[in-house]
Each structure stands twice: as C-alpha cells, then as structure tokens.
N, C-alpha and C. Protein backbone atom coordinates (compact mmCIF):
# COMPACT_ATOMS: atom_id res chain seq x y z
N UNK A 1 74.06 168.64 108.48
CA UNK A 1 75.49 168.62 108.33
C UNK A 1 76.04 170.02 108.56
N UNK A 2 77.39 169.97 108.51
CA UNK A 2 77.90 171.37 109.22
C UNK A 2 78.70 172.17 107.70
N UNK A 3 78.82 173.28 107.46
CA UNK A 3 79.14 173.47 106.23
C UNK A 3 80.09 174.68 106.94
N UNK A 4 81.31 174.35 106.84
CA UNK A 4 82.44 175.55 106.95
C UNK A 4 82.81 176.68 105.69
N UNK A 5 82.90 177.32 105.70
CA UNK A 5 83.48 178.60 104.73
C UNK A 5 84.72 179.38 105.18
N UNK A 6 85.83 178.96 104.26
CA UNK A 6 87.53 179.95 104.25
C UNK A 6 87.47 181.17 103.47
N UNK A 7 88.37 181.47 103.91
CA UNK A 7 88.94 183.17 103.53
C UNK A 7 87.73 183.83 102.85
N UNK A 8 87.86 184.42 101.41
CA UNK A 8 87.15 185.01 101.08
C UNK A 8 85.24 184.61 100.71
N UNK A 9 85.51 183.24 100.95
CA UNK A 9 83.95 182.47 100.66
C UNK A 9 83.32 182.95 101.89
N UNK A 10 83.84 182.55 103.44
CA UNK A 10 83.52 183.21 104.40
C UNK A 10 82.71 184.45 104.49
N UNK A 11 84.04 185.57 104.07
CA UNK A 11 83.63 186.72 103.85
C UNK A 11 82.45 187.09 102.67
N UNK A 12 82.05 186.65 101.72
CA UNK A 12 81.13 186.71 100.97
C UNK A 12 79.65 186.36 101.51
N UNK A 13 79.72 184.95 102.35
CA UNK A 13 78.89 184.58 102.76
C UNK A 13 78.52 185.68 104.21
N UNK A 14 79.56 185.61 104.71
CA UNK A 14 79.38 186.29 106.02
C UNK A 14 79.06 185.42 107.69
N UNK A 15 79.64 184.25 107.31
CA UNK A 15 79.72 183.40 107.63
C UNK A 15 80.71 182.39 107.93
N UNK A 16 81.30 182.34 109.21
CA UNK A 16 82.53 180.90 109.31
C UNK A 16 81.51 179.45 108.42
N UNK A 17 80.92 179.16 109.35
CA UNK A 17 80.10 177.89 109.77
C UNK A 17 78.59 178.13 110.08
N UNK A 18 77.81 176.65 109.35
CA UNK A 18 76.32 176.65 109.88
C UNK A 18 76.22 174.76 109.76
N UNK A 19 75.16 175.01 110.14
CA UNK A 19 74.43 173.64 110.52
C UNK A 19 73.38 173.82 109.25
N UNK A 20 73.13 173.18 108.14
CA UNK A 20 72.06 172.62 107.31
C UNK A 20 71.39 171.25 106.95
N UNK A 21 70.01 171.94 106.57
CA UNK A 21 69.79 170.48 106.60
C UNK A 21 69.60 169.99 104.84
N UNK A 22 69.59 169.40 104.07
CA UNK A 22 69.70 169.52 102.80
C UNK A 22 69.08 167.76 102.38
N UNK A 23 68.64 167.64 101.02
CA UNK A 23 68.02 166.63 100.41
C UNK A 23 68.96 166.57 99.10
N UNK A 24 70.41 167.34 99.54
CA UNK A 24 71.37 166.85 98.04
C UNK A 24 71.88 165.50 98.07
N UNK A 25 72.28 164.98 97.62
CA UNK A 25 73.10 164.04 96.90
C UNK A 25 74.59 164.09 96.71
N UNK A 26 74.46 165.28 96.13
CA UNK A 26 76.42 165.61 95.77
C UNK A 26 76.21 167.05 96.39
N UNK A 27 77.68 167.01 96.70
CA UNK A 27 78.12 168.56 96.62
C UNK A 27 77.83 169.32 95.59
N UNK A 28 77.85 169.26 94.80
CA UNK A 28 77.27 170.56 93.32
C UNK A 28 75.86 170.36 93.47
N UNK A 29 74.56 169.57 94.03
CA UNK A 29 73.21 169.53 94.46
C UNK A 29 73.55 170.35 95.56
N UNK A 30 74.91 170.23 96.53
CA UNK A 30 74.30 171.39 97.89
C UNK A 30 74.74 172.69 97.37
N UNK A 31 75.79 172.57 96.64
CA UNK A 31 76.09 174.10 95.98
C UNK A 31 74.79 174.70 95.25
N UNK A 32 74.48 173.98 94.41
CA UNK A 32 73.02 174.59 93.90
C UNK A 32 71.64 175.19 94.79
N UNK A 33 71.14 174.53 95.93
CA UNK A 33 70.81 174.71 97.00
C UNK A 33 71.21 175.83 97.75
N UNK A 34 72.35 176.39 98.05
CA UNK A 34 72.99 177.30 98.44
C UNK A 34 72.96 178.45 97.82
N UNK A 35 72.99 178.51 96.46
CA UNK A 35 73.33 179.33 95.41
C UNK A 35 71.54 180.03 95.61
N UNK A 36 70.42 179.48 95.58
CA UNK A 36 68.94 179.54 95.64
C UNK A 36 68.92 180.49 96.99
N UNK A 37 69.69 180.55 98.18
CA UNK A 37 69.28 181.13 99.36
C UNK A 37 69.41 182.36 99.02
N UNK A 38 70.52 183.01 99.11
CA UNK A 38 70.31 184.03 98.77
C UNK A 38 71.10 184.87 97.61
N UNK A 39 71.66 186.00 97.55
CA UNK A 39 72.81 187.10 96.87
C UNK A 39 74.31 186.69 97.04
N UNK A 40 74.08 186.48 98.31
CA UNK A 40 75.06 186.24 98.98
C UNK A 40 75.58 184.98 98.85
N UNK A 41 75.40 183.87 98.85
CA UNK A 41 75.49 182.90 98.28
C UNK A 41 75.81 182.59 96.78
N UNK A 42 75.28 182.81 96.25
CA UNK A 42 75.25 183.19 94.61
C UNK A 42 76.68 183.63 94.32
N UNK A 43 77.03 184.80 95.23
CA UNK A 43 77.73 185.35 94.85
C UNK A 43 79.22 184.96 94.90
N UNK A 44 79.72 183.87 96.57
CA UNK A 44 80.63 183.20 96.87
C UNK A 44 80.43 182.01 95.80
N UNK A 45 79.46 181.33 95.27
CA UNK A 45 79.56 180.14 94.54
C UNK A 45 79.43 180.55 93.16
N UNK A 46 79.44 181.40 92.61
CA UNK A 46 79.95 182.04 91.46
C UNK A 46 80.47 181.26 90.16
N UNK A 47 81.50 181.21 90.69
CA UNK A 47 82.39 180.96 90.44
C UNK A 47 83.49 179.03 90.64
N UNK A 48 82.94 178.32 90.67
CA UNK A 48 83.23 176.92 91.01
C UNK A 48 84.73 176.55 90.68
N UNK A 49 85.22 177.02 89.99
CA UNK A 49 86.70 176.89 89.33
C UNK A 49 87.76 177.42 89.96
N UNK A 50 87.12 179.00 90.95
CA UNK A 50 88.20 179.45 92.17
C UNK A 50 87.83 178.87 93.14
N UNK A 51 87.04 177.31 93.06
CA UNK A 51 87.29 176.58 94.50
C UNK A 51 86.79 175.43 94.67
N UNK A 52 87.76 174.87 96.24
CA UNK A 52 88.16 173.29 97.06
C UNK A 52 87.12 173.15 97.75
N UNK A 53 87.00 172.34 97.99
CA UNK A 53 85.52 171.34 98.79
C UNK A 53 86.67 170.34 99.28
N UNK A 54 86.06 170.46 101.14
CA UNK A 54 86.47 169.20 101.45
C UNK A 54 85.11 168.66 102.04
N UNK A 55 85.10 167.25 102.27
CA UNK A 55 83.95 166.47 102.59
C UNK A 55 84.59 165.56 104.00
N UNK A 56 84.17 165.90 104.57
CA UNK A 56 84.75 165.07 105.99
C UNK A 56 86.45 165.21 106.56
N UNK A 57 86.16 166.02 105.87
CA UNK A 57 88.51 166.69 105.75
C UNK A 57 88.91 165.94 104.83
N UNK A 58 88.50 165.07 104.00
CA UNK A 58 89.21 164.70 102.67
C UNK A 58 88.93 165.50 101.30
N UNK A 59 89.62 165.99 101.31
CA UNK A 59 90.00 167.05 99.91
C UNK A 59 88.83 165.97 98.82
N UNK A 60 88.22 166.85 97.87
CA UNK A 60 87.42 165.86 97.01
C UNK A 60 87.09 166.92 95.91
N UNK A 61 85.81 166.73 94.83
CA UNK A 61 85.54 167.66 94.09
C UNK A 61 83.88 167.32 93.83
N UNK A 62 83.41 168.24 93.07
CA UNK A 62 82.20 168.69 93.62
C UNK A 62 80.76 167.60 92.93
N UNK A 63 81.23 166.75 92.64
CA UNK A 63 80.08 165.05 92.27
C UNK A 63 80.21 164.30 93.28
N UNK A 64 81.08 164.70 94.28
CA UNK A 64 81.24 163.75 95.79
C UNK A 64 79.90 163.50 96.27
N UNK A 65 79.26 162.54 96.87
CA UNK A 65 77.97 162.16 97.23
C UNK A 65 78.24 162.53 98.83
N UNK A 66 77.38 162.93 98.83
CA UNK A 66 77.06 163.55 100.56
C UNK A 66 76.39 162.44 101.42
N UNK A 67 76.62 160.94 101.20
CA UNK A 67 75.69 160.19 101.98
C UNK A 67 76.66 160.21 103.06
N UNK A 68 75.92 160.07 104.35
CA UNK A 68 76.93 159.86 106.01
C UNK A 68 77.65 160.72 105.84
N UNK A 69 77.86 162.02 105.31
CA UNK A 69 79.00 163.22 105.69
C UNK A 69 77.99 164.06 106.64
N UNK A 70 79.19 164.33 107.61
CA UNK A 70 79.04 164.95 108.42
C UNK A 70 79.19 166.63 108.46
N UNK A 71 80.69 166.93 107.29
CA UNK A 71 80.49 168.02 107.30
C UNK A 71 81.56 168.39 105.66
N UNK A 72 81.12 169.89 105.36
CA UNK A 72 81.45 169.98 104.31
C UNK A 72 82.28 171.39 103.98
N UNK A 73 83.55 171.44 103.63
CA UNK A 73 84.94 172.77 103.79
C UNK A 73 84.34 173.02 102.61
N UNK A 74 84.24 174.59 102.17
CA UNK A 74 84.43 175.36 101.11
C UNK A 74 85.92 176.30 101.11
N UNK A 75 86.89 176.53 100.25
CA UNK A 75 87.43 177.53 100.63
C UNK A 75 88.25 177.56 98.71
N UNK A 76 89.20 178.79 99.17
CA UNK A 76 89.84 178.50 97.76
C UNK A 76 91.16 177.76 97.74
N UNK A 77 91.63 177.62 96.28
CA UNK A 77 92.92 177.02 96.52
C UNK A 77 93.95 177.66 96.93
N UNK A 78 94.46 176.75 97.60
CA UNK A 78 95.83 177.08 98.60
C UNK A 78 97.04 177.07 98.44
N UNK A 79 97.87 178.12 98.04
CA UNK A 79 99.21 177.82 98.07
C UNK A 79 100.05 177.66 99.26
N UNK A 80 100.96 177.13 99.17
CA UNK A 80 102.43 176.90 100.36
C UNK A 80 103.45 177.19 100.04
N UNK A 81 104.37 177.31 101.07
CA UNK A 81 105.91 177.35 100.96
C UNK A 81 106.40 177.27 101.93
C-alpha cells in the first residue's frame, strides 16, 4: 500500500510518500509498525492526538481496518477559511 505524509509529518519523516508492505490490520497496527522503523518515525507518530489519517481519501481514525486499502494520508489537522 502507498502511505502519504503532510506538512510537518512529511518533514519529520523525510518523506512525501512510500510503498509498504505491512501484516496490520488497523491503522494504529501500521502506526505501531512504523513507529519500530526507525527515530524518525517515532518521532512524527509521537504524538497521535496532533493527527488525521485518511484511508483511501476518506477521512477516518486510527481502528480503521486496512483490508483492500490501497493507500493511507497521514497529516495534521487542518484549518480553513
């Protein structure tokens, strides 16, 4: 699956986008997974409360089951005006 990273998660990671391959279940199983690679990781997922997960572009939260997703948005929350 393809795993995107916004603004500052990006930058933490050092990373737009990758291709993984993973044996999670939910999103908080791939966050955990993630968190194991490296510092860097750890360090953008920190923190779970400054941030949005989308799962296939539908906005969701992080017990979402990853079966048939294709790909998965990290970023933080977003304001508008």
């Amino acid at each position: 699956m393809d795993i995107l990273y916004f603004a500052w998660v990006r930058e933490r990671i050092g990373l737009p986008k990758e291709r993984v391959t993973t044996k999670a279940a939910t999103v908080a199983e791939l966050v955990t997974e993630l968190r194991a690679r490296e510092d860097r990781y750890a360090a953008a997922f920190a923190d779970l409360s400054a941030l949005r997960v989308a799962v296939d572009q539908e906005l969701t939260d992080f017990d979402a089951s990853l079966e048939g997703v294709r790909e998965v948005a990290f970023f933080p929350p977003m304001t508008g005006g």
